[in-house]
Protein backbone atom coordinates (compact mmCIF):
# COMPACT_ATOMS: atom_id res chain seq x y z
CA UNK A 1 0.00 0.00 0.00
CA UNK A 2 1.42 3.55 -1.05
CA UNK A 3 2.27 5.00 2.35
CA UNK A 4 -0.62 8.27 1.90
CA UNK A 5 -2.94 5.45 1.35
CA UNK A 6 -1.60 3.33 4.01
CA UNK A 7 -2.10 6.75 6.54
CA UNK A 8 -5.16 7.99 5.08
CA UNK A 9 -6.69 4.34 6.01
CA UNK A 10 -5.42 5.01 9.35
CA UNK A 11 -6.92 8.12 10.18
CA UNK A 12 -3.67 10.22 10.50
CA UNK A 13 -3.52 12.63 7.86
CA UNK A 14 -5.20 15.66 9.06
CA UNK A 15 -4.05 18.31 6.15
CA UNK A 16 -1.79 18.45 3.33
CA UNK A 17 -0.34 21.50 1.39
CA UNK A 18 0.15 19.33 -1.94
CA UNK A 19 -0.98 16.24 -1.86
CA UNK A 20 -0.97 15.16 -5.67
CA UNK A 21 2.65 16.79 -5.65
CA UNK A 22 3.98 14.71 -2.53
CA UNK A 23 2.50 11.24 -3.92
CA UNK A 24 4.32 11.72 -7.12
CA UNK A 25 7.34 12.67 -5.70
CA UNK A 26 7.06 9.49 -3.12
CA UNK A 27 6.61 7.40 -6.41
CA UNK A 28 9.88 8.27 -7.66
CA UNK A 29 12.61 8.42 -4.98
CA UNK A 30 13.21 7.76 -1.32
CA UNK A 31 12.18 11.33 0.24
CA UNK A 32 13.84 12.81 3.74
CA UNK A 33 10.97 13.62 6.40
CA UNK A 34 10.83 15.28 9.44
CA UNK A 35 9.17 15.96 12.77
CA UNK A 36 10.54 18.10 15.67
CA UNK A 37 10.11 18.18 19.31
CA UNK A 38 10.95 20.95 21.98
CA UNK A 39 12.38 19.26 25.40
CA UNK A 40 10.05 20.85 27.38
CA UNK A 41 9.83 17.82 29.58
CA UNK A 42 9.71 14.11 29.26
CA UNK A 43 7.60 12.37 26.58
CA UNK A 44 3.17 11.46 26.72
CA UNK A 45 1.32 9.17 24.88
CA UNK A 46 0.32 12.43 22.85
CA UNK A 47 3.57 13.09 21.86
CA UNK A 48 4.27 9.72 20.06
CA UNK A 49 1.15 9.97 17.37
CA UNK A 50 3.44 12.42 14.88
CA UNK A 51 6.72 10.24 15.48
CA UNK A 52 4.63 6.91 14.59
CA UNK A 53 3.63 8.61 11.30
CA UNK A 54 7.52 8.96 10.93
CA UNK A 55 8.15 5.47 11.61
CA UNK A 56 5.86 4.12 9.07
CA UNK A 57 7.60 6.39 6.82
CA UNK A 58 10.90 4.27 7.53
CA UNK A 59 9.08 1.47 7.23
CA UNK A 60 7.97 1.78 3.54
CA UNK A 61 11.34 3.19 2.78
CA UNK A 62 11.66 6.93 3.07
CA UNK A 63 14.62 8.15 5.19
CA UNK A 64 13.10 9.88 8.83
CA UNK A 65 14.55 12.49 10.86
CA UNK A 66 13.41 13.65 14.62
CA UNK A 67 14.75 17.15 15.31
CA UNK A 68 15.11 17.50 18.88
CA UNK A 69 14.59 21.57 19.49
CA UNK A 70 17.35 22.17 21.66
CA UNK A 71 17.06 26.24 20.34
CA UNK A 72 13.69 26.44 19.72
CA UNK A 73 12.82 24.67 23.33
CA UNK A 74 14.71 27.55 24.70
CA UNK A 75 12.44 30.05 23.06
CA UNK A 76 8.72 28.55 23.24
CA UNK A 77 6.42 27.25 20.93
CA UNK A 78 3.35 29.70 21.56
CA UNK A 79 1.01 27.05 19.34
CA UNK A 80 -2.08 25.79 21.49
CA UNK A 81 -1.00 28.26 24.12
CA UNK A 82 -3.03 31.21 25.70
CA UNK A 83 -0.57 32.45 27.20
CA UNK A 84 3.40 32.84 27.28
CA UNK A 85 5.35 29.82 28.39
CA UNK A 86 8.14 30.34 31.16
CA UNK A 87 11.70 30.14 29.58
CA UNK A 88 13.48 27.61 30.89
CA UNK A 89 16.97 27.37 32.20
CA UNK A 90 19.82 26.34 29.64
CA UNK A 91 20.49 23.97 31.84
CA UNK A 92 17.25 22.58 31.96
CA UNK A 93 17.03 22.67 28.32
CA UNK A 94 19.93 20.57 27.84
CA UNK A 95 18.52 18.20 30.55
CA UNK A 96 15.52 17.59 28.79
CA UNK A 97 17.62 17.41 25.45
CA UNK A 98 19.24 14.63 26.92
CA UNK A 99 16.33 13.04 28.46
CA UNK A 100 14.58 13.10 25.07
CA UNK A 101 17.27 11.76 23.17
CA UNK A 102 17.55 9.04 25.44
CA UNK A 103 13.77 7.93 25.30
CA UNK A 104 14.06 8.25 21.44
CA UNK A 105 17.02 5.71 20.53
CA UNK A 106 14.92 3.35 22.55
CA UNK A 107 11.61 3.80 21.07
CA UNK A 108 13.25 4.27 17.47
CA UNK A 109 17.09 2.99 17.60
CA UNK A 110 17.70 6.36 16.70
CA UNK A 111 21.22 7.02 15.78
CA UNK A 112 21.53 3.23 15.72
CA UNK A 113 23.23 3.28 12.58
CA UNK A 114 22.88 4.58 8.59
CA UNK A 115 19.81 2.92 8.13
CA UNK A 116 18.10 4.53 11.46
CA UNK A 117 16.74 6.87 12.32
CA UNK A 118 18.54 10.09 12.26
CA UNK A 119 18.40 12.57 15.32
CA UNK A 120 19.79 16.06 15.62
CA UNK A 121 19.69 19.53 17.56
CA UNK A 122 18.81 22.53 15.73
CA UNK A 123 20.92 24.44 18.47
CA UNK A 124 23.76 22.43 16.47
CA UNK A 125 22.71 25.31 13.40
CA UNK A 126 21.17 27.93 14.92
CA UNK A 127 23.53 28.30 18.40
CA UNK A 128 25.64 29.72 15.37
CA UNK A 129 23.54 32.31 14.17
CA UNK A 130 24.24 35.87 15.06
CA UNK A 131 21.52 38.57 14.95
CA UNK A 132 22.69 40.73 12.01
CA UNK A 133 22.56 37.44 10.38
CA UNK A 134 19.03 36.50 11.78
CA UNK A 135 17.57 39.98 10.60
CA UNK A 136 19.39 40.57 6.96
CA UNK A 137 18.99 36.83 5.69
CA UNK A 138 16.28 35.89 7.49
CA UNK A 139 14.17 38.22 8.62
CA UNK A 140 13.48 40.46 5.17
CA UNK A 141 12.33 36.70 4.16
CA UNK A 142 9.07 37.35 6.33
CA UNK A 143 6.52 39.41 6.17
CA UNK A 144 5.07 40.60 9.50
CA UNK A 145 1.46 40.70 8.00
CA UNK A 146 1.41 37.49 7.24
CA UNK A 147 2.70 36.67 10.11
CA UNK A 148 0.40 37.80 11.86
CA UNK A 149 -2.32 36.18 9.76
CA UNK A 150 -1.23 32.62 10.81
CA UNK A 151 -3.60 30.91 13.94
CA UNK A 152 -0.78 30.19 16.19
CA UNK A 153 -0.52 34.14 16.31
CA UNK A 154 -3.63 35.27 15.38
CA UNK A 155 -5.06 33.53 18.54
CA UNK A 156 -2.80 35.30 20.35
CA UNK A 157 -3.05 38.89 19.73
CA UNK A 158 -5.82 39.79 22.30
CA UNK A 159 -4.41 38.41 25.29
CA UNK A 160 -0.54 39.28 24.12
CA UNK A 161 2.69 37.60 22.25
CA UNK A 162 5.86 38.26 22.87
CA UNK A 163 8.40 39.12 19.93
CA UNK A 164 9.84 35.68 21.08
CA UNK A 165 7.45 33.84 20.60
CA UNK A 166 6.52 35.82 17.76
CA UNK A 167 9.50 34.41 16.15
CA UNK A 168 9.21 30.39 16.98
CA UNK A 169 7.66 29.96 13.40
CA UNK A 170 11.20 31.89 12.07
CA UNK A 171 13.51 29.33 13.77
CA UNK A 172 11.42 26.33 13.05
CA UNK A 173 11.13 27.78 9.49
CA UNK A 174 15.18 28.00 9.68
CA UNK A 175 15.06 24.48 10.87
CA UNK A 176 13.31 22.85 7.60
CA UNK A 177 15.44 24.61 5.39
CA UNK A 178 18.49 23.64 7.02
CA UNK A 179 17.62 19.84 7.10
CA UNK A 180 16.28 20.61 3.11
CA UNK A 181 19.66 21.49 2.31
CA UNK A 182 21.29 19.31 4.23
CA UNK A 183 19.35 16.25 4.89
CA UNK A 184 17.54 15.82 1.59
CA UNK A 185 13.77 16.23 3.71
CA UNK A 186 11.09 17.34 1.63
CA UNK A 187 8.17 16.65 4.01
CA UNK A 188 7.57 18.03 7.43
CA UNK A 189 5.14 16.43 9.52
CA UNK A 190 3.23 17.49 12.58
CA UNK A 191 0.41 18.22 14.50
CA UNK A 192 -2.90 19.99 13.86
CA UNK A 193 -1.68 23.37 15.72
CA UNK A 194 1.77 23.25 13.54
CA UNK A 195 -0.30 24.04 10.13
CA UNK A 196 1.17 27.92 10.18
CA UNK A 197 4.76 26.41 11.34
CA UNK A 198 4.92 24.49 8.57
CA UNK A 199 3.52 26.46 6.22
CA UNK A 200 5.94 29.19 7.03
CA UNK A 201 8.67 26.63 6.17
CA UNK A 202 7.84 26.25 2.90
CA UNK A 203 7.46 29.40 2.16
CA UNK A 204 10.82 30.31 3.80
CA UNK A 205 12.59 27.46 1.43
CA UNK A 206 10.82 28.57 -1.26
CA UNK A 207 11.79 32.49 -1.25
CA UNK A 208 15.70 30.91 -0.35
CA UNK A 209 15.60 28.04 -3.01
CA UNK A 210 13.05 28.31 -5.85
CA UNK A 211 9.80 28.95 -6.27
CA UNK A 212 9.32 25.06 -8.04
CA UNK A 213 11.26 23.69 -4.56
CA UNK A 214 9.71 20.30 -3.76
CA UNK A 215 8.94 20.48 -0.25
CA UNK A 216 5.82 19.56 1.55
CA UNK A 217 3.70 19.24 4.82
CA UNK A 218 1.36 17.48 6.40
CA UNK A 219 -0.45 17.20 9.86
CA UNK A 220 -1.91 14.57 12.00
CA UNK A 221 -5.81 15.44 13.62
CA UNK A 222 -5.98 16.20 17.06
CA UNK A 223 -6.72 12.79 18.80
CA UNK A 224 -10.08 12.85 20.86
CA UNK A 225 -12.21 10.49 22.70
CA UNK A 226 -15.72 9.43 21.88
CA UNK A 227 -16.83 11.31 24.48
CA UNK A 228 -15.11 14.62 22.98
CA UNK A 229 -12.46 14.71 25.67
CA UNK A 230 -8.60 15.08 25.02
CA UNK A 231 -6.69 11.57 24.45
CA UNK A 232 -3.99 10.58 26.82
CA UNK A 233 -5.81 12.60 29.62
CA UNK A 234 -6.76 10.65 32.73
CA UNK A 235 -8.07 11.35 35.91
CA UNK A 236 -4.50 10.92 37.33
CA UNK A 237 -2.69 13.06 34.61
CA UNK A 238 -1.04 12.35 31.57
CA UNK A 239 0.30 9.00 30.53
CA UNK A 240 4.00 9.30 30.28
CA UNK A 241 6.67 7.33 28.63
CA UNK A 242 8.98 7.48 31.42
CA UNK A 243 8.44 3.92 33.50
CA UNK A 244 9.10 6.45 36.61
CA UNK A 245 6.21 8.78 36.21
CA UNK A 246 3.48 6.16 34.56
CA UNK A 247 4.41 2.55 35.75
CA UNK A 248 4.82 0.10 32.99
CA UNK A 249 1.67 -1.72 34.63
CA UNK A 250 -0.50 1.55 34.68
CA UNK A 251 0.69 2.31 31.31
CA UNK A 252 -0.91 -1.27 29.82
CA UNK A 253 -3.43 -0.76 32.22
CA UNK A 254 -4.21 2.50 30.37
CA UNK A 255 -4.75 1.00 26.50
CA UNK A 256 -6.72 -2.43 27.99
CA UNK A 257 -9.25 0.33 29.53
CA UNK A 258 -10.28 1.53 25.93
CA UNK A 259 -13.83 2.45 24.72
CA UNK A 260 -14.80 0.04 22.24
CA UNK A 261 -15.78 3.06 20.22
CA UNK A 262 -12.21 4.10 20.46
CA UNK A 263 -9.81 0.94 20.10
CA UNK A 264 -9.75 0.39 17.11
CA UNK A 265 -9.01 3.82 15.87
CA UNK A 266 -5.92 3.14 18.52
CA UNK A 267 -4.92 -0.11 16.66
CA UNK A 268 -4.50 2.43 13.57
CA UNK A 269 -2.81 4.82 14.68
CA UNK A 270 -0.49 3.51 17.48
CA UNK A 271 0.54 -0.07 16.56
CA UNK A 272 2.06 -1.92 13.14
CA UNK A 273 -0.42 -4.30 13.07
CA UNK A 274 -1.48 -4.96 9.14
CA UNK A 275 -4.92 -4.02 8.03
CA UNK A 276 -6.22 -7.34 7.51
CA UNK A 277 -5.27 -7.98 11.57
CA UNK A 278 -6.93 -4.82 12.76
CA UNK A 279 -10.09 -5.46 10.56
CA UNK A 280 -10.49 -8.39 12.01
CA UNK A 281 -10.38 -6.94 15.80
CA UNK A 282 -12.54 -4.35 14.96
CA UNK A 283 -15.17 -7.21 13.80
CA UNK A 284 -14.39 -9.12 17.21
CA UNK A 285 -15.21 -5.87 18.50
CA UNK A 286 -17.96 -6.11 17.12
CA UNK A 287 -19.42 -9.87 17.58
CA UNK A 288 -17.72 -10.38 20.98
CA UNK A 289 -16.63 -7.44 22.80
CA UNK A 290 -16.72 -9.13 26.09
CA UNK A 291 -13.59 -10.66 25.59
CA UNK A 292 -11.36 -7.40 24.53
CA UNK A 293 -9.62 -8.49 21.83
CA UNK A 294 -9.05 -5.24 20.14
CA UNK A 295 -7.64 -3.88 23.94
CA UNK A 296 -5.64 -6.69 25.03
CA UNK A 297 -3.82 -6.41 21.78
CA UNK A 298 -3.75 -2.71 21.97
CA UNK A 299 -2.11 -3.09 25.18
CA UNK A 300 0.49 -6.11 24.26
CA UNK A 301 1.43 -4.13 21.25
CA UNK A 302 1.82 -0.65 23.17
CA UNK A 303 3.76 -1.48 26.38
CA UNK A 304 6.11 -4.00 23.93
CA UNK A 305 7.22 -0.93 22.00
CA UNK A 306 7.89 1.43 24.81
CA UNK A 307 8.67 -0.57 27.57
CA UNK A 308 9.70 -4.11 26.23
CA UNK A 309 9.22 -7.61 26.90
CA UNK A 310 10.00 -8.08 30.26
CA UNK A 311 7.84 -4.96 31.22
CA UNK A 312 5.04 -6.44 29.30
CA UNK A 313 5.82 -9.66 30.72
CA UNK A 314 5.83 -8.32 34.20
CA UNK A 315 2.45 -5.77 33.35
CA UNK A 316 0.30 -9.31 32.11
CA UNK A 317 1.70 -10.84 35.06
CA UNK A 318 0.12 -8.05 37.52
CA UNK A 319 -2.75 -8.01 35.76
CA UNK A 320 -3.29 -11.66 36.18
CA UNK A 321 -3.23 -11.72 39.73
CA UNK A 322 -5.29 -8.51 40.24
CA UNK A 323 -7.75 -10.23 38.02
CA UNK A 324 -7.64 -14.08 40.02
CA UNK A 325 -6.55 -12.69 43.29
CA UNK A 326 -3.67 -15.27 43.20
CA UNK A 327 -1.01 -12.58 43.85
CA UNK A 328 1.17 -14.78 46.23
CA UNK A 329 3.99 -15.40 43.32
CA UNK A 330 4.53 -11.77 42.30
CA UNK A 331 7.53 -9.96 43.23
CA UNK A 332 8.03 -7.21 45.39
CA UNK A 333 9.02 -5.05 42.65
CA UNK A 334 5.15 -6.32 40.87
CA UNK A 335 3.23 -5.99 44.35
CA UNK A 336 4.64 -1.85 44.50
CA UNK A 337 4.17 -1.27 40.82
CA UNK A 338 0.40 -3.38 40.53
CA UNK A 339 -0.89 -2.04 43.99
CA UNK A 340 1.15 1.87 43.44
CA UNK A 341 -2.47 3.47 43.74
CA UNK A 342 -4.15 1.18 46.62
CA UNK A 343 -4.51 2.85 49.86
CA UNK A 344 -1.59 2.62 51.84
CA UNK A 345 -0.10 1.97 55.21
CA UNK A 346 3.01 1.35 57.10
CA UNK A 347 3.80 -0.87 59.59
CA UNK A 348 6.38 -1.85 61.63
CA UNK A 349 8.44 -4.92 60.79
CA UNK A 350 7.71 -7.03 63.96
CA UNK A 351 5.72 -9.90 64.68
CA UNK A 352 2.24 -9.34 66.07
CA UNK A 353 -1.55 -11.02 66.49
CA UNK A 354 -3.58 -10.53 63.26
CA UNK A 355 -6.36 -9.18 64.53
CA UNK A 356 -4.23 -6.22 66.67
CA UNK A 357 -2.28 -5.61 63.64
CA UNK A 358 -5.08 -4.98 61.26
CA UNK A 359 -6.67 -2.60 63.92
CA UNK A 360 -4.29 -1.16 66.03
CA UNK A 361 -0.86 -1.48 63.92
CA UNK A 362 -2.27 -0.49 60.34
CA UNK A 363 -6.07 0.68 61.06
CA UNK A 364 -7.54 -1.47 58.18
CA UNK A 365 -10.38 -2.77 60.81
CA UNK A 366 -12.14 -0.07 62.91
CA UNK A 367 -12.50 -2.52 65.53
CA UNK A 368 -11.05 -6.23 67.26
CA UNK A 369 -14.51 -7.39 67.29
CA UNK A 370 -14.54 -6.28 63.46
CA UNK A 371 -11.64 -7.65 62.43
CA UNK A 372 -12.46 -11.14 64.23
CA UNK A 373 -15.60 -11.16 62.61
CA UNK A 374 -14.38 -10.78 59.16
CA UNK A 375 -11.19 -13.47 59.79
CA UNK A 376 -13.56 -15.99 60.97
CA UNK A 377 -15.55 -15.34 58.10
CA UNK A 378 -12.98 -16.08 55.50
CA UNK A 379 -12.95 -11.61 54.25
CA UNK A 380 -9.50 -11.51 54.83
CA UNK A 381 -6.24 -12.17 52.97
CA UNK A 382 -2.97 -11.73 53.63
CA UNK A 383 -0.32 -12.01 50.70
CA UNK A 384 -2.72 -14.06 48.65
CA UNK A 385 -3.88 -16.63 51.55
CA UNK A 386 -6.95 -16.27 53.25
CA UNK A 387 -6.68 -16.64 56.93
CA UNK A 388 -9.52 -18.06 58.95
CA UNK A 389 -6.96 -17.98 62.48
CA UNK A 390 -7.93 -14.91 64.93
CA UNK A 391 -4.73 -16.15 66.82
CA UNK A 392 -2.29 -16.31 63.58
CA UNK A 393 0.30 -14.09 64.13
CA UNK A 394 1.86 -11.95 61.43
CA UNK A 395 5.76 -12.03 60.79
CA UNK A 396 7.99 -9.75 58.50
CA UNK A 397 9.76 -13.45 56.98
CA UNK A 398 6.41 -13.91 55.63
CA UNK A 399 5.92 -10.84 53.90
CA UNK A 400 6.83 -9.91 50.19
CA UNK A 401 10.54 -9.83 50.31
CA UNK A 402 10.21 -8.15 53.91
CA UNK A 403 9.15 -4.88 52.17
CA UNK A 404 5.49 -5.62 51.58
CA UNK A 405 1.94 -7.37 53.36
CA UNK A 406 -0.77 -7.14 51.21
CA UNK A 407 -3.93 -7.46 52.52
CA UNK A 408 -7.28 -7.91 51.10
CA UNK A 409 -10.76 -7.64 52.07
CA UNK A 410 -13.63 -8.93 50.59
CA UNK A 411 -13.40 -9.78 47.43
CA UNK A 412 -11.77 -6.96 45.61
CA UNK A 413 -10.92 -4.53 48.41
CA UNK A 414 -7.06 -4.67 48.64
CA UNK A 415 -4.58 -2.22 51.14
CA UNK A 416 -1.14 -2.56 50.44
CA UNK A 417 1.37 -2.44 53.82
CA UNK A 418 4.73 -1.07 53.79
CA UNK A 419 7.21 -2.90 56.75
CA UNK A 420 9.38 -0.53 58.01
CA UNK A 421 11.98 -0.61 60.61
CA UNK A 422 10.78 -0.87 64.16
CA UNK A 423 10.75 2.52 65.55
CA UNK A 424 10.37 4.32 62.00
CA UNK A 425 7.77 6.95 62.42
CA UNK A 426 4.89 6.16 60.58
């Protein structure tokens, strides 16, 4: 399938500035294409829609590049903003710069070698560039009316835009040329808001170059839920890539929670899954949607490609035991990751009766006559065992690795118990 087709099927082509132009120059040679990113912090979900589009690009051929804005994150994007960002530090600029490049030659063995790939710093160009420079070669390239005339500014003018921001669509219009010139790319893709970005590229290469320069654009849609509300968005936050902000288990939790109405739309834009195997989800989805096909797969598929095997591995595992209640063979490092958002407790690690622990050591039972009632009746667990003994006496060795007790209650109530040393203030 000709890769426009191939993304048209999947729902990420939002706009493109010449689209007849760009599939015949796709037909006839291996074309350079770009998307950039500002390290303004660590990756979301939402970030990786634009760089997926890039991928399948390598995939059918073509010859990717992810800028990594180590100028322009200095300055501030003022595209989907009301208001002006806070500059950041240069040294937290070159923090996240080296965050994000991290997270990127995992997710895409960037920089892996010729055939990868390719990443690069437009602070590597533009560090370089001195004002007079900026204003007599650039600058009389640009007319301020027009300018003005694009959304990103437009939207901007009541409430106020700085001249720095004003100029973000200069240096990422600096930015395509450059990697034009020097990269061979011909197609910048991005997001919905970076229409005027873009646009100003090509009209920046164009007024440099030729007026017959083959260079394009093209954006992805915004990404909403059925309900209308923002993907990626949860009650907790945003779904990071980092496997210290959103646990790998939370993370595959996140994509096997889907709306039917949504999966499968999810499955085409997010995963490499052929179109024969995602039509045939989205008719499971369909006939059977009880058994969540379409998410489980979703979910393998998602937490394989950013957090690997033995994450996924670990995230199945989690979810497994949640699911059963058999949760007696996970590992500490599964009990903290699976239970991160149960309510809490610490405890002491010393031996002591059940039924004073769970009311006087922890407070899970508001009372002894409580917490006898519900032992004898078989409502509590204690790492995956139920205990029917008021007289059985809790010990540290019999904990998770002597870091954890998890307890549960009822059938899906669980508490998870941190052991601590004696005499550690709770």
């Amino acid at each position: 399938m000709n890769i426009i087709d191939e993304l048209e099927w999947r729902g990420a082509i939002n706009q493109q500035t010449d689209e007849a132009g760009l599939r015949e120059l796709i037909s006839e040679k291996e074309i350079g294409v770009y998307c950039g990113i500002d390290p303004t912090g660590s990756m979301h979900i939402g970030h990786l829609i634009p760089f997926m589009v890039l991928r399948r690009f390598q995939l059918a051929g073509h010859k990717p590049v992810i800028l990594i804005g180590g100028a322009t994150g200095s300055i501030g994007d003022p595209s989907g903003k009301s208001e002006e960002r806070v500059l950041q530090t240069a040294e937290q600029v070159q923090a996240n710069v080296e965050k994000l490049t991290e997270q990127m030659e995992k997710l895409f063995d960037a920089g892996k070698d010729e055939k990868s790939i390719r990443l690069v710093n437009n602070l590597e160009w533009t560090g370089e560039l001195t004002l007079l420079d900026f204003l007599r070669n650039v600058g009389k390239s640009f007319n301020v009316n027009t300018m003005l005339s694009k959304d990103i500014v437009a939207s901007r003018l009541e409430t106020g835009i700085s001249f720095t921001e004003f100029t973000y669509q200069i240096l990422q219009s600096i930015d395509f040329l450059h990697l034009y010139r020097n990269e061979d790319v011909q197609l910048q893709v991005g997001g919905a808001d970076q229409w005027g970005n873009i646009t100003a590229g090509l009209e920046f290469i164009r007024k440099q170059e030729s007026a017959e320069a083959k260079a394009f654009g093209l954006t992805i849609p915004l990404l909403l839920k059925a309900d209308g509300t923002k993907f990626g968005k949860t009650a907790g936050g945003a779904i990071w890539l980092d496997a210290e902000k959103t646990t790998p288990y939370e993370f595959y939790q996140f994509w096997l929670n889907q709306d039917d109405r949504d999966v499968v739309r999810y499955l085409k834009y997010f995963t490499f899954l052929s179109q024969d195997d995602i039509t045939a989800l989205a008719e499971q989805v369909e006939t059977e949607p009880h058994k969540r096909a379409a998410q489980k797969t979703l979910a393998r598929e998602m937490t394989l490609f950013v957090h690997g095997e033995e994450a996924l591995a670990d995230a199945e595992k989690i979810t497994a035991a949640l699911f059963s209640g058999e949760v007696k063979d996970l590992t500490a490092k599964q009990i903290e990751e699976g239970f991160k958002n149960m309510p809490t407790f610490e405890a002491p690690k010393e031996e002591r009766n059940i039924v004073e622990w769970l009311v006087d050591v922890v407070g899970i039972e508001p009372s002894r006559r409580q917490a006898r009632e519900d032992i004898k009746n078989g409502a509590i667990s204690i790492n995956g065992e139920k205990e029917t003994d008021v007289e059985a006496i809790i010990k540290p060795e019999n904990s998770f690795e002597e870091r954890f007790i998890l307890v549960r209650k009822g059938k899906k109530k669980y508490f998870l118990v941190k052991l601590v040393e004696s005499g550690t203030e709770r």
